[in-house]
C-alpha atoms as a PDB file:
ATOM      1  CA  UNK A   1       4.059  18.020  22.858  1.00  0.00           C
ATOM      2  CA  UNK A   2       3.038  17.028  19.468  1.00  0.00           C
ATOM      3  CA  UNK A   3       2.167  19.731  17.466  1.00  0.00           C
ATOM      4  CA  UNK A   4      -1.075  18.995  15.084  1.00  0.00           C
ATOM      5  CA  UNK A   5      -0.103  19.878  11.028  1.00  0.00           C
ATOM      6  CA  UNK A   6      -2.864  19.985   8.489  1.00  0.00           C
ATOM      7  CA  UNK A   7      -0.045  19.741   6.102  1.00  0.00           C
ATOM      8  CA  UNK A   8      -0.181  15.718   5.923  1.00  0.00           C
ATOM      9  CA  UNK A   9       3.464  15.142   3.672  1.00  0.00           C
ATOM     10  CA  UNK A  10       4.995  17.112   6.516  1.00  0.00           C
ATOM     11  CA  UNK A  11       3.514  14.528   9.548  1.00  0.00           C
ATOM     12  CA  UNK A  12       4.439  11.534  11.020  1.00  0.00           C
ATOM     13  CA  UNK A  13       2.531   9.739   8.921  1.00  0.00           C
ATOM     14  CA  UNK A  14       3.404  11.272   5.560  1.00  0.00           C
ATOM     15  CA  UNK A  15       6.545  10.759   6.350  1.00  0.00           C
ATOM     16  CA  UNK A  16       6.468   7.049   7.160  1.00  0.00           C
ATOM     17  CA  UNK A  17       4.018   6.269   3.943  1.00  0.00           C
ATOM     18  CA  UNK A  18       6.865   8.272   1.954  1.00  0.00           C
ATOM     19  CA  UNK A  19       9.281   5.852   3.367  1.00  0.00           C
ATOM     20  CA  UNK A  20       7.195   3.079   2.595  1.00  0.00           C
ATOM     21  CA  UNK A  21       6.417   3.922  -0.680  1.00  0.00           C
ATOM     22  CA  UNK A  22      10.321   4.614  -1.194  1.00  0.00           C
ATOM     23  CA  UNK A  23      11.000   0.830   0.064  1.00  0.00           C
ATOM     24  CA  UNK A  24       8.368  -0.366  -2.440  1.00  0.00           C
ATOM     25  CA  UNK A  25      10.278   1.681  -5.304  1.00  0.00           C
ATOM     26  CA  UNK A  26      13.878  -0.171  -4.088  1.00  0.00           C
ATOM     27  CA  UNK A  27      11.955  -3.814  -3.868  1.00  0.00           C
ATOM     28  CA  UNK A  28      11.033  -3.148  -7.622  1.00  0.00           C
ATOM     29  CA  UNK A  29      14.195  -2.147  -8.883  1.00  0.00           C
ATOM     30  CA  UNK A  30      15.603  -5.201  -7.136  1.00  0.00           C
ATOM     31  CA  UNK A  31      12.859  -7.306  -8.811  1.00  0.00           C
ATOM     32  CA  UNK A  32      13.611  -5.535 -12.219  1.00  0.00           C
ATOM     33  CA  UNK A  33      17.565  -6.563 -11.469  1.00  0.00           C
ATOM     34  CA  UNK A  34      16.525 -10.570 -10.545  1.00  0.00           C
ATOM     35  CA  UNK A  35      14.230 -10.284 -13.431  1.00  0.00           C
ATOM     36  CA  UNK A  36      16.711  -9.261 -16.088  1.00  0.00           C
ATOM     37  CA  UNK A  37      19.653 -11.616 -14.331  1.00  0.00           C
ATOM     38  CA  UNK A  38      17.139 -14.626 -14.802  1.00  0.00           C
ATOM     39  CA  UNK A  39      16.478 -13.607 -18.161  1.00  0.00           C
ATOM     40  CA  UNK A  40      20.008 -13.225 -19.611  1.00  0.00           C
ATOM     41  CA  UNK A  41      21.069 -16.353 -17.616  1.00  0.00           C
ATOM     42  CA  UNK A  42      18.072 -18.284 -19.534  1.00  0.00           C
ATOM     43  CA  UNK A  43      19.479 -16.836 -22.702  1.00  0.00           C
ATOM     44  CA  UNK A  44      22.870 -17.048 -22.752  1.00  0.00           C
ATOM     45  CA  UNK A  45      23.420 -20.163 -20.440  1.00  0.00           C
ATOM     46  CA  UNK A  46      20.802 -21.813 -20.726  1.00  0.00           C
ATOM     47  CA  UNK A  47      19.188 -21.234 -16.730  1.00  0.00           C
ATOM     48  CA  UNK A  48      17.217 -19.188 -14.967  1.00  0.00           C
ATOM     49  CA  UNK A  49      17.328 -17.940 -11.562  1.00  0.00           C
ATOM     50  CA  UNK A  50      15.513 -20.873  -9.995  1.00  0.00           C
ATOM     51  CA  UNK A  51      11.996 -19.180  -8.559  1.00  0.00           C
ATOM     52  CA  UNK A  52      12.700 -16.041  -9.742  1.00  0.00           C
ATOM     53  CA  UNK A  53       8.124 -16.324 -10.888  1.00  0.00           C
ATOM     54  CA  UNK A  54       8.292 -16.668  -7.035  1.00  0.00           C
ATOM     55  CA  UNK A  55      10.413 -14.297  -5.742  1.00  0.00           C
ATOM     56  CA  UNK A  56       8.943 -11.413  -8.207  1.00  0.00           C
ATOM     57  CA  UNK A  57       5.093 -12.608  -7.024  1.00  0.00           C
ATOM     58  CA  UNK A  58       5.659 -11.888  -3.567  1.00  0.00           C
ATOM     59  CA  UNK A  59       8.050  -9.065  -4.211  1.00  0.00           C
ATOM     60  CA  UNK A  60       4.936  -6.963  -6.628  1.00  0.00           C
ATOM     61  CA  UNK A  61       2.744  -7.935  -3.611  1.00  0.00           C
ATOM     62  CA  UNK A  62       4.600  -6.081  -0.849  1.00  0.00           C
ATOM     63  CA  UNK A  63       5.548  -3.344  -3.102  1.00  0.00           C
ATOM     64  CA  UNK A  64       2.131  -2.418  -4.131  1.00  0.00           C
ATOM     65  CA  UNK A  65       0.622  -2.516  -0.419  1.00  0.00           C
ATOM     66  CA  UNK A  66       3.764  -0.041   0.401  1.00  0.00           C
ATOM     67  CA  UNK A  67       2.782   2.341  -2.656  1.00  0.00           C
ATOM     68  CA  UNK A  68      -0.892   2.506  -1.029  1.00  0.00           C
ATOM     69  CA  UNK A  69      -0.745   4.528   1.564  1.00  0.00           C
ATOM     70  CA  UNK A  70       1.694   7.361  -0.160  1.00  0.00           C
ATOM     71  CA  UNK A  71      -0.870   7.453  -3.458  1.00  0.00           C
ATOM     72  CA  UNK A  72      -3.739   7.806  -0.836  1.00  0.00           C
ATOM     73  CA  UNK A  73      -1.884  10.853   0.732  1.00  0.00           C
ATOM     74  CA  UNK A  74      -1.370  12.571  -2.692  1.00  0.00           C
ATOM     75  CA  UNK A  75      -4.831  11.214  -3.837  1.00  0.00           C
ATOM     76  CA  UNK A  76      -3.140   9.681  -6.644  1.00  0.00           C
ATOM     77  CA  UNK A  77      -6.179   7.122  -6.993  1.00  0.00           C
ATOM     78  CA  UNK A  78      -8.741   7.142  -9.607  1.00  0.00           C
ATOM     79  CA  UNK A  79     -11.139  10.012  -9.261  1.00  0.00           C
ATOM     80  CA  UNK A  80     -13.788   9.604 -11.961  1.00  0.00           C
ATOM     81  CA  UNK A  81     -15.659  13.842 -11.697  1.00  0.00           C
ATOM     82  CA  UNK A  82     -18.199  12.747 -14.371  1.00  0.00           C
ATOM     83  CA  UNK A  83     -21.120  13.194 -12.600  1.00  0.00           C
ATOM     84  CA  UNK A  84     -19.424  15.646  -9.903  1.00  0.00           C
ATOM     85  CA  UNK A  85     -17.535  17.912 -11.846  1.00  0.00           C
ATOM     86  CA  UNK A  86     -21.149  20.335 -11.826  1.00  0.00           C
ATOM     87  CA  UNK A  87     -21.420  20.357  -7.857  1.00  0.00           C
ATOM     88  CA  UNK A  88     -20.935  22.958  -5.254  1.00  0.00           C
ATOM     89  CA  UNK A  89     -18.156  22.523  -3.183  1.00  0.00           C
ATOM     90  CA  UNK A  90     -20.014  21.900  -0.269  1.00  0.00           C
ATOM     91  CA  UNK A  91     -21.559  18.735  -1.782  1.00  0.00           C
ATOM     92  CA  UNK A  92     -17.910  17.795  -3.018  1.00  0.00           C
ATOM     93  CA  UNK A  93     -16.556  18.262   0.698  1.00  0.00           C
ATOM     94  CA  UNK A  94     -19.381  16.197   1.511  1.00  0.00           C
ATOM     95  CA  UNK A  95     -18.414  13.780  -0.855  1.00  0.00           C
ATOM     96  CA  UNK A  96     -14.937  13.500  -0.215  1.00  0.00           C
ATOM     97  CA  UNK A  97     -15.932  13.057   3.889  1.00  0.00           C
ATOM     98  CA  UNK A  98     -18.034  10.086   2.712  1.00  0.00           C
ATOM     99  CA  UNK A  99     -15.473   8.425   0.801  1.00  0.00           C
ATOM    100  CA  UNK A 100     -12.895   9.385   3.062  1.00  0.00           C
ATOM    101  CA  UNK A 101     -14.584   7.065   5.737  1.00  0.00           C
ATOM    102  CA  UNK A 102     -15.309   4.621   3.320  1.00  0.00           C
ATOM    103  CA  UNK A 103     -11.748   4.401   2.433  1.00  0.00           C
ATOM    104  CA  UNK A 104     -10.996   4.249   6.283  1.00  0.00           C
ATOM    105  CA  UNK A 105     -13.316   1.616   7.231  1.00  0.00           C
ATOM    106  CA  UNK A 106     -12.053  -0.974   3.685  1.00  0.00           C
ATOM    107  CA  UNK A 107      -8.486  -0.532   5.038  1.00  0.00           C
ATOM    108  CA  UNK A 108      -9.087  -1.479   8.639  1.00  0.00           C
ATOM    109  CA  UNK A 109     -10.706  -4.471   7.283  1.00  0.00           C
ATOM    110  CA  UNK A 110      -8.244  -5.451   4.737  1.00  0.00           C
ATOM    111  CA  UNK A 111      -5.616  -5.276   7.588  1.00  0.00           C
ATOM    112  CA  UNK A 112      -8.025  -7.031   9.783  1.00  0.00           C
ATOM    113  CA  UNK A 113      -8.784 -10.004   7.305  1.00  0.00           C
ATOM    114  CA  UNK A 114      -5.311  -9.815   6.057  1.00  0.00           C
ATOM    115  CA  UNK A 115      -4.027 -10.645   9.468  1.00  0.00           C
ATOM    116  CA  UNK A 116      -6.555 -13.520   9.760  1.00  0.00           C
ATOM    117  CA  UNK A 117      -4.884 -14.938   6.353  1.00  0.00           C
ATOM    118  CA  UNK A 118      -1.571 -14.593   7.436  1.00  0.00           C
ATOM    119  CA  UNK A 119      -2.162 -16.663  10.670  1.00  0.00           C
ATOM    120  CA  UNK A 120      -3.702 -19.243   8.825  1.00  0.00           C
ATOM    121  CA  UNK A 121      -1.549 -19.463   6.638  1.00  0.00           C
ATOM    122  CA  UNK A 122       1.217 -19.310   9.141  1.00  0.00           C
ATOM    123  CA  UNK A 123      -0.646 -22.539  11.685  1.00  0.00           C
ATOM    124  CA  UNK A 124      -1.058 -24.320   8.362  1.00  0.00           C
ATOM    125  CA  UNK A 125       2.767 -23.822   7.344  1.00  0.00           C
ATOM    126  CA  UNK A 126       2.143 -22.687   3.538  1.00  0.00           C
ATOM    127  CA  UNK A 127       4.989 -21.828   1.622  1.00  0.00           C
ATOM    128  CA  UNK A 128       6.185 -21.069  -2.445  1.00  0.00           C
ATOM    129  CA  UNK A 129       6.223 -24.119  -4.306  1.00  0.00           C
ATOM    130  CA  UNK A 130       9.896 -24.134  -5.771  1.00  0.00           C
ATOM    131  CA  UNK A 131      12.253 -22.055  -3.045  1.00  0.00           C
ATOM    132  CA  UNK A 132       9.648 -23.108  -0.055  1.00  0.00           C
ATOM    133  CA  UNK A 133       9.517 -19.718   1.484  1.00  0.00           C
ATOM    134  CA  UNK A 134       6.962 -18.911   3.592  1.00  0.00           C
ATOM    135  CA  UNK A 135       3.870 -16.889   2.880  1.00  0.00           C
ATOM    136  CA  UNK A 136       2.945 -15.844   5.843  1.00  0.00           C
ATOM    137  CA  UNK A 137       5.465 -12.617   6.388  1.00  0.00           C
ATOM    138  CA  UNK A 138       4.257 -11.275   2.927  1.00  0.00           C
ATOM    139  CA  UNK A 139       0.901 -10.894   5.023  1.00  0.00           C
ATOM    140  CA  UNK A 140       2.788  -8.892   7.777  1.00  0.00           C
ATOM    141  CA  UNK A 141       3.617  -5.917   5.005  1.00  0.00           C
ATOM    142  CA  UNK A 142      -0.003  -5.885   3.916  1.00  0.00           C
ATOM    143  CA  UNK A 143      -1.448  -5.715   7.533  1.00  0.00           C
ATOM    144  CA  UNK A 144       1.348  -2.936   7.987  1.00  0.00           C
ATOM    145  CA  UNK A 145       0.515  -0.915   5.310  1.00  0.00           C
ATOM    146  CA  UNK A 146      -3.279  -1.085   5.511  1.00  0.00           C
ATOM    147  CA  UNK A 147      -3.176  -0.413   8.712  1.00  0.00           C
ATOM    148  CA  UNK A 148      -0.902   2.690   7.969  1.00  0.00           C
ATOM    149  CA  UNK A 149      -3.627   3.784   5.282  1.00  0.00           C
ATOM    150  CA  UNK A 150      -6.358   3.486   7.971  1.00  0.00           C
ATOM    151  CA  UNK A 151      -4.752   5.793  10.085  1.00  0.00           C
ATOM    152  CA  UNK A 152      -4.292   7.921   7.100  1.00  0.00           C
ATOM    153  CA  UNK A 153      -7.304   8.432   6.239  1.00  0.00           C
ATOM    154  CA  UNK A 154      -8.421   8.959  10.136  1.00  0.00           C
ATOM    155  CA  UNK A 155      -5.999  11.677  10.037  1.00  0.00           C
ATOM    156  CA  UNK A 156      -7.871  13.130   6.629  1.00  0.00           C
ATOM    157  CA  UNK A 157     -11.351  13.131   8.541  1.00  0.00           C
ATOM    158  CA  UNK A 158      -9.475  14.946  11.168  1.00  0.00           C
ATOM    159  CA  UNK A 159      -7.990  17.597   9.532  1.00  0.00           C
ATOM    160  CA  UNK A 160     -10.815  17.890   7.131  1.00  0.00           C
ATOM    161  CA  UNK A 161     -13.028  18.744  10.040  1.00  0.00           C
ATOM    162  CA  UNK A 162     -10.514  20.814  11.931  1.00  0.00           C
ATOM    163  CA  UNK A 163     -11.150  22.876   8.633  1.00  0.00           C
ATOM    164  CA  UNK A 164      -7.637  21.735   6.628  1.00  0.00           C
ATOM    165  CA  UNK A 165      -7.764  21.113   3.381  1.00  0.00           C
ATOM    166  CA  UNK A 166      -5.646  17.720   3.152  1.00  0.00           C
ATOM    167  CA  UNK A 167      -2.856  18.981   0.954  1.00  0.00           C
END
């Protein structure tokens, strides 16, 4: 039996989006290490890691669609309180239910659209100009990931209506 948490980091789901986010933290430092091998190589011998542009590109790509769902967990996106920061709570709960769907609905459709893209761009055979890799698996972590943040934020309406408090 699977036993319902309103504590999100300790769930299924926190858990994989901290693993994810973890991933995306290990592709960057392996970008940073190509980056700064291609840069001493270009310096001191004279060449660069040949499509090192292209490998860092698609790299930032994946590793900022695995950050997203672990920063939507901790709410580590841009809250501008300007013109809430005066409200009752009740119309901030409010608030946060609205955006919370919002947020829900954008990510389903990102992953949607994204996997739309990444057949097409798979039937059409697209690929990185100078190493000729493909484009279309850098679609697969985006779908993943959005997808991942959609049922995040299903599990926030859930537990903000079983009365949690989505910490």
């Amino acid at each position: 039996m699977i036993r319902f948490t309103t504590d999100i980091q300790r769930s299924i789901l926190g858990r994989l989006s901290n693993i994810f986010a973890l991933t995306g933290g290990f592709i960057m430092l392996i970008l940073a290490a190509v980056t700064v091998a291609s840069i001493i190589g270009r310096t001191t011998m004279g060449q660069s890691i040949e499509g090192d542009y292209e490998i860092t590109e698609m790299g930032l790509a994946m590793a900022v669609f695995l950050f997203l769902p672990e920063c939507y967990l901790r709410k580590g996106h841009v809250i501008v309180d300007l013109f809430t920061s005066a409200c009752k709570p009740s119309t901030l709960h409010t608030l946060e239910v609205i955006s919370n769907i919002i947020f829900t609905l954008v990510s389903f459709t990102f992953a949607y659209r994204m996997s739309l893209s990444g057949f097409e761009a798979y039937d059409y055979l697209e690929q990185s100009m100078l190493l000729e890799l493909p484009t279309w698996w850098t679609f697969i972590v985006g779908v993943i990931c959005m997808s991942l943040c959609g049922l995040c934020g299903l599990y926030r309406l859930f537990t903000t209506f079983r009365g949690g408090n989505n910490e």
